[in-house]
C-alpha atoms as a PDB file:
ATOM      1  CA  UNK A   1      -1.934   7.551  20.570  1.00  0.00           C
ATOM      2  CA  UNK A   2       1.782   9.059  20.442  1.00  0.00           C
ATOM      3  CA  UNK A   3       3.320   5.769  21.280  1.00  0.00           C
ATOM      4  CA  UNK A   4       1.189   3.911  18.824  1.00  0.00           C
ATOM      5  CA  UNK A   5       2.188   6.124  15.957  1.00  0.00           C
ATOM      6  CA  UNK A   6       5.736   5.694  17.429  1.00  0.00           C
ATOM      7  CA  UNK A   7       5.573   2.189  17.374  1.00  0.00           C
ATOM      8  CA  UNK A   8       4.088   1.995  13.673  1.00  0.00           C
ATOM      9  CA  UNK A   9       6.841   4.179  12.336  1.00  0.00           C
ATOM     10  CA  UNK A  10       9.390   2.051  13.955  1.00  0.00           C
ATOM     11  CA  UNK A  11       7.723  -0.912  12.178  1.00  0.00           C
ATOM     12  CA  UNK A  12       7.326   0.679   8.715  1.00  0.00           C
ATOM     13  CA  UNK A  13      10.918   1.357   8.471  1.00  0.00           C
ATOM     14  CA  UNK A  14      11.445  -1.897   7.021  1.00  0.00           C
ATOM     15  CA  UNK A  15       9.318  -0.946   3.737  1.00  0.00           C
ATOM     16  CA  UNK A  16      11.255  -0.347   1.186  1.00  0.00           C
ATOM     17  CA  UNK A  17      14.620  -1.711  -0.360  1.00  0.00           C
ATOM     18  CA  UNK A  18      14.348  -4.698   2.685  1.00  0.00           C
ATOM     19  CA  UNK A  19      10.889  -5.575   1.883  1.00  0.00           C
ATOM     20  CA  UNK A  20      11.157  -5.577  -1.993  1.00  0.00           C
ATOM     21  CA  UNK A  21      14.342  -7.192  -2.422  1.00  0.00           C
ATOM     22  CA  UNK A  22      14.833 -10.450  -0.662  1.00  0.00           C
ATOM     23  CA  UNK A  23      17.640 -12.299   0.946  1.00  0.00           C
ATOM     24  CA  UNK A  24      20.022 -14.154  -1.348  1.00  0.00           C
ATOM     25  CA  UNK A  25      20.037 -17.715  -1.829  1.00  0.00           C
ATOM     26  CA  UNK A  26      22.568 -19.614  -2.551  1.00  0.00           C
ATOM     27  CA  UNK A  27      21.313 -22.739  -4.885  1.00  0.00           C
ATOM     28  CA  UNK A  28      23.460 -24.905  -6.771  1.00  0.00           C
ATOM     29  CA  UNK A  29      25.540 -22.953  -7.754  1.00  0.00           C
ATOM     30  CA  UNK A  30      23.383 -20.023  -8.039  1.00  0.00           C
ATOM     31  CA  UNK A  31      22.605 -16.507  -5.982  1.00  0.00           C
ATOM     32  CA  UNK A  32      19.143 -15.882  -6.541  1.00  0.00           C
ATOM     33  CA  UNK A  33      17.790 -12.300  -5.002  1.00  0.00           C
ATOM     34  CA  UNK A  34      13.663 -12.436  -4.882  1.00  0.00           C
ATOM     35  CA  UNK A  35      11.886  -9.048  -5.697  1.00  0.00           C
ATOM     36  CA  UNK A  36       8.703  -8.059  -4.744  1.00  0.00           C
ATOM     37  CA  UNK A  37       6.476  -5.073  -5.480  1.00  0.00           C
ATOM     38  CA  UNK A  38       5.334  -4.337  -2.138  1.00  0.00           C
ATOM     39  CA  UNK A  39       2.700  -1.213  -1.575  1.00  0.00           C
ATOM     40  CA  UNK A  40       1.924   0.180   1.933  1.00  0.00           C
ATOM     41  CA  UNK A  41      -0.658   2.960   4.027  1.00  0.00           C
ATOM     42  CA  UNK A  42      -1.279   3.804   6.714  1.00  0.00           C
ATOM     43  CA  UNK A  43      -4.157   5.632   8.500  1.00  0.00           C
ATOM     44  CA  UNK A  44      -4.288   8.009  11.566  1.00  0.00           C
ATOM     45  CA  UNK A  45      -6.547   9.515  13.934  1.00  0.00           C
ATOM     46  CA  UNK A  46      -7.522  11.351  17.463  1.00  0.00           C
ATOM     47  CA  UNK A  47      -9.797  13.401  19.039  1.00  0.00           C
ATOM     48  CA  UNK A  48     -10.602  14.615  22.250  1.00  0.00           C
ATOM     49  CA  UNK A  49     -13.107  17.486  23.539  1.00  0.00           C
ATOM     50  CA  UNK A  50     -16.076  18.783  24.778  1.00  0.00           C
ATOM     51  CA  UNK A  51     -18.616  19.506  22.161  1.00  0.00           C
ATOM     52  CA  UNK A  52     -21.516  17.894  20.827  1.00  0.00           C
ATOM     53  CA  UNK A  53     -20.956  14.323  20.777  1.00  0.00           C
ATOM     54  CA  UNK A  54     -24.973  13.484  20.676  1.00  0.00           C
ATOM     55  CA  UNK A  55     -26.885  14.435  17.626  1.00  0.00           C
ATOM     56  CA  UNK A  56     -30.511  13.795  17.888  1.00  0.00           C
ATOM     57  CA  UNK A  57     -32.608  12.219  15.063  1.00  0.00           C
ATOM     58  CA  UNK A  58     -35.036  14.963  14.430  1.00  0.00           C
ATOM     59  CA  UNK A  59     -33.261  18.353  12.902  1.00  0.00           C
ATOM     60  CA  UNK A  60     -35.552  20.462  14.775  1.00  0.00           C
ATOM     61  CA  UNK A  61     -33.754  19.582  18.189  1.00  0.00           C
ATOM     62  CA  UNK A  62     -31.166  21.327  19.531  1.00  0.00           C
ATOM     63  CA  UNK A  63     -27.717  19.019  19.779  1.00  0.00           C
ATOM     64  CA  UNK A  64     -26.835  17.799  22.946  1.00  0.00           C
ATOM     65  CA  UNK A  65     -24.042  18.504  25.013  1.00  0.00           C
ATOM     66  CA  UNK A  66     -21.436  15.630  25.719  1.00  0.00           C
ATOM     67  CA  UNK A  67     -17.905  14.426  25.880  1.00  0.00           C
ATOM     68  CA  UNK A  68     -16.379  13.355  22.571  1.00  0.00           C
ATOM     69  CA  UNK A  69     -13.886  11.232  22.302  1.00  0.00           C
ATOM     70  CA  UNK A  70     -11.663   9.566  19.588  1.00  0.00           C
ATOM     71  CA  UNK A  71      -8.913   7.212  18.733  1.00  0.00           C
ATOM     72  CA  UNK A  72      -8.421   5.835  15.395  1.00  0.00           C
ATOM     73  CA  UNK A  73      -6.043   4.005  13.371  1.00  0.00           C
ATOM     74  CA  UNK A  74      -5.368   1.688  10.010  1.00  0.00           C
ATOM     75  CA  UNK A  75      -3.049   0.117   7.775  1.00  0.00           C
ATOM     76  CA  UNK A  76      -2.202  -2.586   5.235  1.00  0.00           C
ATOM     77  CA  UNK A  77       0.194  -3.504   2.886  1.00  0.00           C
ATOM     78  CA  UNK A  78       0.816  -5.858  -0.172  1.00  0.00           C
ATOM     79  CA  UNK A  79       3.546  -7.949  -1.486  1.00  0.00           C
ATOM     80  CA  UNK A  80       3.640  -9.195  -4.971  1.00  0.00           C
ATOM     81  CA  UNK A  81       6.490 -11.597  -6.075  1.00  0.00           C
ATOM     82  CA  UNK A  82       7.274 -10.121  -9.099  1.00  0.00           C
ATOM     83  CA  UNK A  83      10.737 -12.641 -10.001  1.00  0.00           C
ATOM     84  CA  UNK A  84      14.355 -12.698  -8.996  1.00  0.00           C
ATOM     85  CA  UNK A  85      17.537 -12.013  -9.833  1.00  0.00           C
ATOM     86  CA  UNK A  86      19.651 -14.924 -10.419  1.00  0.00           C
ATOM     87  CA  UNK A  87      23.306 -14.669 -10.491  1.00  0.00           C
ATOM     88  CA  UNK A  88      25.247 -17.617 -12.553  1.00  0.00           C
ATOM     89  CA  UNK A  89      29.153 -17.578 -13.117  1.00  0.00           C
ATOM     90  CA  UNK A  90      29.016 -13.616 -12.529  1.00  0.00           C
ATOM     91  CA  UNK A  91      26.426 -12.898 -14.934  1.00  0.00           C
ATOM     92  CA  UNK A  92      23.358 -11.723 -13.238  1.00  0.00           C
ATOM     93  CA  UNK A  93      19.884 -11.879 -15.443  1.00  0.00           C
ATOM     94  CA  UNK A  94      16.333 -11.256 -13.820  1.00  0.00           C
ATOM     95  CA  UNK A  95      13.868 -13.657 -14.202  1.00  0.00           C
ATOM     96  CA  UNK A  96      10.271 -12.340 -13.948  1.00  0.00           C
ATOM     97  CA  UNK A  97       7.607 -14.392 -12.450  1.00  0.00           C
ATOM     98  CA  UNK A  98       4.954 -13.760 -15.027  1.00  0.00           C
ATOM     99  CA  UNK A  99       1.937 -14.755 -13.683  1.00  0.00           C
ATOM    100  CA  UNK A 100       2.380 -12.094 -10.601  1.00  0.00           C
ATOM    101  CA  UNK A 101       3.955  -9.535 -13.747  1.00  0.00           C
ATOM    102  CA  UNK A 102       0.271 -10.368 -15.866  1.00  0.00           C
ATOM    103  CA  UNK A 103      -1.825  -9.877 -12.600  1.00  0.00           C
ATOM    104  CA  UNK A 104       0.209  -6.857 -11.568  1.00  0.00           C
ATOM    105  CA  UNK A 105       0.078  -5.270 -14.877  1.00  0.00           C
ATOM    106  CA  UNK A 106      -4.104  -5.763 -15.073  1.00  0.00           C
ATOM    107  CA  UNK A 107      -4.801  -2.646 -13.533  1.00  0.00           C
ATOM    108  CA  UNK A 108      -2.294  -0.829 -15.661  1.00  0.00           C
ATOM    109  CA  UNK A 109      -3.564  -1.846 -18.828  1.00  0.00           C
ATOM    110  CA  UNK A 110      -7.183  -0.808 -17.373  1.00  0.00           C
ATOM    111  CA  UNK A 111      -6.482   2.273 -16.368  1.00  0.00           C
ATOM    112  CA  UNK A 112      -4.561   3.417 -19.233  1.00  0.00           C
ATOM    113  CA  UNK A 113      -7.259   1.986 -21.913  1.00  0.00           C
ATOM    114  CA  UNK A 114      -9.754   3.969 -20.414  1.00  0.00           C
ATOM    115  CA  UNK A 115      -7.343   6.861 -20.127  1.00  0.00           C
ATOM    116  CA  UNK A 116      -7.219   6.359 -23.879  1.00  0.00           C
ATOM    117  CA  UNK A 117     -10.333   6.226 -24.639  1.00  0.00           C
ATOM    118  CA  UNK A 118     -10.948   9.339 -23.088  1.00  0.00           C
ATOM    119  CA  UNK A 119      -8.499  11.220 -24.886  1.00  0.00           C
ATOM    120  CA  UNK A 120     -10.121   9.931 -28.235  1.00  0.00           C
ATOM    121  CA  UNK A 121     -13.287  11.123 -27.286  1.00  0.00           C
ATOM    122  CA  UNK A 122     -11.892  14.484 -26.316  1.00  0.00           C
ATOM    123  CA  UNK A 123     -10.133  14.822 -29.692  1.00  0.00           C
ATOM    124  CA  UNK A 124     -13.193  13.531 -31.373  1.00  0.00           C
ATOM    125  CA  UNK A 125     -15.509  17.113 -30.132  1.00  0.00           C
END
């Protein structure tokens, strides 16, 4: 398990600045950096011992004795292009892509209308 967890945190190094901001691109004349909103977890586990690893289907039996064991692990990750920054003649704007900014934002708005409407019905008693 230690060289798994070792292994993962070697790997999730790389989240962060690296994995939101692009490489830049030179096109026609223009540097273009692509952003991302990137989330990431992770997971763990273990377990090792001798307890009781059998539990029997009727609650009047005693538990069994046996080995237990373990192992456990999980992850994931997501990347939304969210636009770039585009650098013309030394003047750098960012242009959002706004149909990842509208699906990105969905939860938001969600969350904070029902937030809302909690609050008003708070204020309302």
């Amino acid at each position: 398990m230690a060289n798994l967890v070792e292994t993962l945190t070697d790997a999730t190094k790389s989240i962060g600045v690296g994995a939101a901001y692009g490489a830049p691109v030179e096109i026609e004349g223009k540097t273009i950096v692509p952003v991302a909103l990137v989330w990431a977890g992770f997971g763990g586990g273990n377990g090792t011992g001798n307890g009781n690893a059998n539990s029997p289907t009727d609650a009047s039996k005693p538990l069994l004795g046996g080995e237990a064991g373990g192992e456990g692990f999980g992850g994931g990750g997501l990347s939304v292009p969210i636009g770039a920054y585009v650098t013309t003649d030394g003047n750098a704007s960012f242009e959002p892509n706004l149909i990842a900014l509208l699906a990105v934002s969905i939860p938001v708005i969600i969350t904070s209308g029902w937030a809302f409407a909690r609050v008003i019905k708070a204020l309302k008693k």
